[in-house]
Protein backbone atom coordinates (compact mmCIF):
# COMPACT_ATOMS: atom_id res chain seq x y z
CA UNK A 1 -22.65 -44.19 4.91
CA UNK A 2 -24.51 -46.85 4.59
CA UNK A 3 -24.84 -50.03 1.77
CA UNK A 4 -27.49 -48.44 0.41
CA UNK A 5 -26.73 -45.07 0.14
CA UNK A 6 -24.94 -43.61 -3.19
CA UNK A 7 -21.45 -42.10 -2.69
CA UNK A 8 -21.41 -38.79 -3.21
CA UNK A 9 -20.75 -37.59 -6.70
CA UNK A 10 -17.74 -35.40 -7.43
CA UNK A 11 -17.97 -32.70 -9.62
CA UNK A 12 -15.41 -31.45 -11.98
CA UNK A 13 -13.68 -28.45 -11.53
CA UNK A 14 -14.67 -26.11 -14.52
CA UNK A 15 -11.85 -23.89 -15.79
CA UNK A 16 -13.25 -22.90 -18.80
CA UNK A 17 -16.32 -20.68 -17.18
CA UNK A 18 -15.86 -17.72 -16.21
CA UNK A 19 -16.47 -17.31 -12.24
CA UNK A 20 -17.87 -13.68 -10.10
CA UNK A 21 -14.97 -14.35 -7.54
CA UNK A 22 -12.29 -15.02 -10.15
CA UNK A 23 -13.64 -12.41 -11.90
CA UNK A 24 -13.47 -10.11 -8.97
CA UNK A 25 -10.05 -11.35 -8.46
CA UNK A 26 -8.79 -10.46 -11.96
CA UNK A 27 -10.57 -6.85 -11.31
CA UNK A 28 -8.47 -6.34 -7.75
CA UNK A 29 -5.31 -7.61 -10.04
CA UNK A 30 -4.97 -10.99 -8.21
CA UNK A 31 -3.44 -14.19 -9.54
CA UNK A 32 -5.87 -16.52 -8.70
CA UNK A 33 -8.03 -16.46 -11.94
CA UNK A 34 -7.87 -18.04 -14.78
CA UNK A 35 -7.67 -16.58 -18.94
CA UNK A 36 -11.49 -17.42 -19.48
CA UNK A 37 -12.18 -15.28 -16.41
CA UNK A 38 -9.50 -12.29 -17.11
CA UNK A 39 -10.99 -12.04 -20.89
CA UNK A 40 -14.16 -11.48 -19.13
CA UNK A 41 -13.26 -8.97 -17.50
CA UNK A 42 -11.82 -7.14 -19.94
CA UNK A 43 -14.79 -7.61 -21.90
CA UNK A 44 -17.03 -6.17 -19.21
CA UNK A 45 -14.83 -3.46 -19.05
CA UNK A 46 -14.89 -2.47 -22.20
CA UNK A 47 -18.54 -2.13 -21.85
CA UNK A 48 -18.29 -0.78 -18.39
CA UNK A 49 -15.15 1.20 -17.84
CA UNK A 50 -16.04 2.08 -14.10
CA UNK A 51 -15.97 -1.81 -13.53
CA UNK A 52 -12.57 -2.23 -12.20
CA UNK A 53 -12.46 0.96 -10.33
CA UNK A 54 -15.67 0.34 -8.49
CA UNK A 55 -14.28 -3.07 -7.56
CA UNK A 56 -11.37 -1.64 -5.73
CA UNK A 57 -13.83 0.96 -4.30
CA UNK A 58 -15.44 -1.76 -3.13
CA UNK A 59 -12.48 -3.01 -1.32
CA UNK A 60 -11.29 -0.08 0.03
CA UNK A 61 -14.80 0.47 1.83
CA UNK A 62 -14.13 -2.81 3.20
CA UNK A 63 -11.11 -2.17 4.71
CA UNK A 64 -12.80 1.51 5.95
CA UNK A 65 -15.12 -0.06 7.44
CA UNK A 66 -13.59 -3.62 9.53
CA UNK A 67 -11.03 -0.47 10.53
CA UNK A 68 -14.01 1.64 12.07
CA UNK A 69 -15.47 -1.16 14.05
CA UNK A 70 -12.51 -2.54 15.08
CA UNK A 71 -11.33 1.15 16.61
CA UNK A 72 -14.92 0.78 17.88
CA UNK A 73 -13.81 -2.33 20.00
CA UNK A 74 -15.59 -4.67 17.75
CA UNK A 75 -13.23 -7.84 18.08
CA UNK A 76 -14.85 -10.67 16.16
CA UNK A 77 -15.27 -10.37 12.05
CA UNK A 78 -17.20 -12.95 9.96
CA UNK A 79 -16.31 -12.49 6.32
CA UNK A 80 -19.41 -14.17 4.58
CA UNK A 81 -18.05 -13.23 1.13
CA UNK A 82 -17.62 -15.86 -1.43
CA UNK A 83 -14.97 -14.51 -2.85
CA UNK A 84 -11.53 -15.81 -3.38
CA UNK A 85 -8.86 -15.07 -0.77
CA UNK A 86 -6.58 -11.76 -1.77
CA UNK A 87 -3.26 -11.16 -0.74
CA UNK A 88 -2.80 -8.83 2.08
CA UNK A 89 -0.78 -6.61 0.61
CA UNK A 90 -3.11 -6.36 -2.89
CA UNK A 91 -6.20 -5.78 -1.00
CA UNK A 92 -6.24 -6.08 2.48
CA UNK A 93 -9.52 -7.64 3.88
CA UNK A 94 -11.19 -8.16 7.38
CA UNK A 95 -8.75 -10.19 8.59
CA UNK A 96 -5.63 -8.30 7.88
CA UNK A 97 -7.24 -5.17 8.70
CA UNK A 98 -8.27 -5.92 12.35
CA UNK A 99 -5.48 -7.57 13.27
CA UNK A 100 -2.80 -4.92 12.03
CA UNK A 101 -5.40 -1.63 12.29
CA UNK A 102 -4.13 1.17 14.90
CA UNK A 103 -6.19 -0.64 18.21
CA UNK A 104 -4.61 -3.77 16.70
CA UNK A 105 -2.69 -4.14 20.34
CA UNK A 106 -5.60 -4.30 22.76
CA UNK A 107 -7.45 -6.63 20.82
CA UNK A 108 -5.12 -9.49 20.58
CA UNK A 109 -4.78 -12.08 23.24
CA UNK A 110 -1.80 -11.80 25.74
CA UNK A 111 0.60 -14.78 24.44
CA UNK A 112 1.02 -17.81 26.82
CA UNK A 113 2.80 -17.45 29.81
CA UNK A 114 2.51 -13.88 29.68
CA UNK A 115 2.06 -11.92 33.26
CA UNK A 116 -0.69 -9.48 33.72
């Protein structure tokens, strides 16, 4: 940076909106939301019934699929989702899937010093 450039500006961290991924999070029954974001999604709900169910849907077609393309030899995954990260065991996502699916063994790297 130069003299006469501006630092950049930090922005606050805003609890007290609610947030899509926290919101997601609160539907998948993760911890990493906060009240304003679990309220509204028990509002929604209310409203929408189907919204929590079609959120774990969601997931589960996630997990169908990585599994599918990784039995396909796919080997690579890029998760472009701006969600939050989930526990494994809550809602298992690309990562956990490939790398613990049923071709899990040929995929991963022989470990150092291993013979061939």
């Amino acid at each position: 940076m130069t003299s006469d450039e501006e630092p950049p500006r930090i922005v606050p961290f805003d609890t007290g909106t609610p947030s899509a991924a926290r919101i997601y999070d609160a539907y998948l029954g993760g911890r990493d939301h906060f009240p304003v974001d679990q309220e509204f999604a028990e509002r929604v709900m209310r409203e929408i019934p189907t919204a929590r169910p079609a959120a774990l849907a969601n997931r589960a077609c996630l997990g169908r699929m990585v599994r599918w393309l990784a039995d396909q030899g796919i080997e690579q995954f890029i998760d472009l989702g701006a969600g939050l990260p989930m526990r494994a065991v809550q809602a298992p996502g690309a990562t956990t899937v490939a790398q613990h699916g049923p071709t899990a063994d040929r995929r991963k790297p022989p470990s150092p010093g291993a013979r061939s």
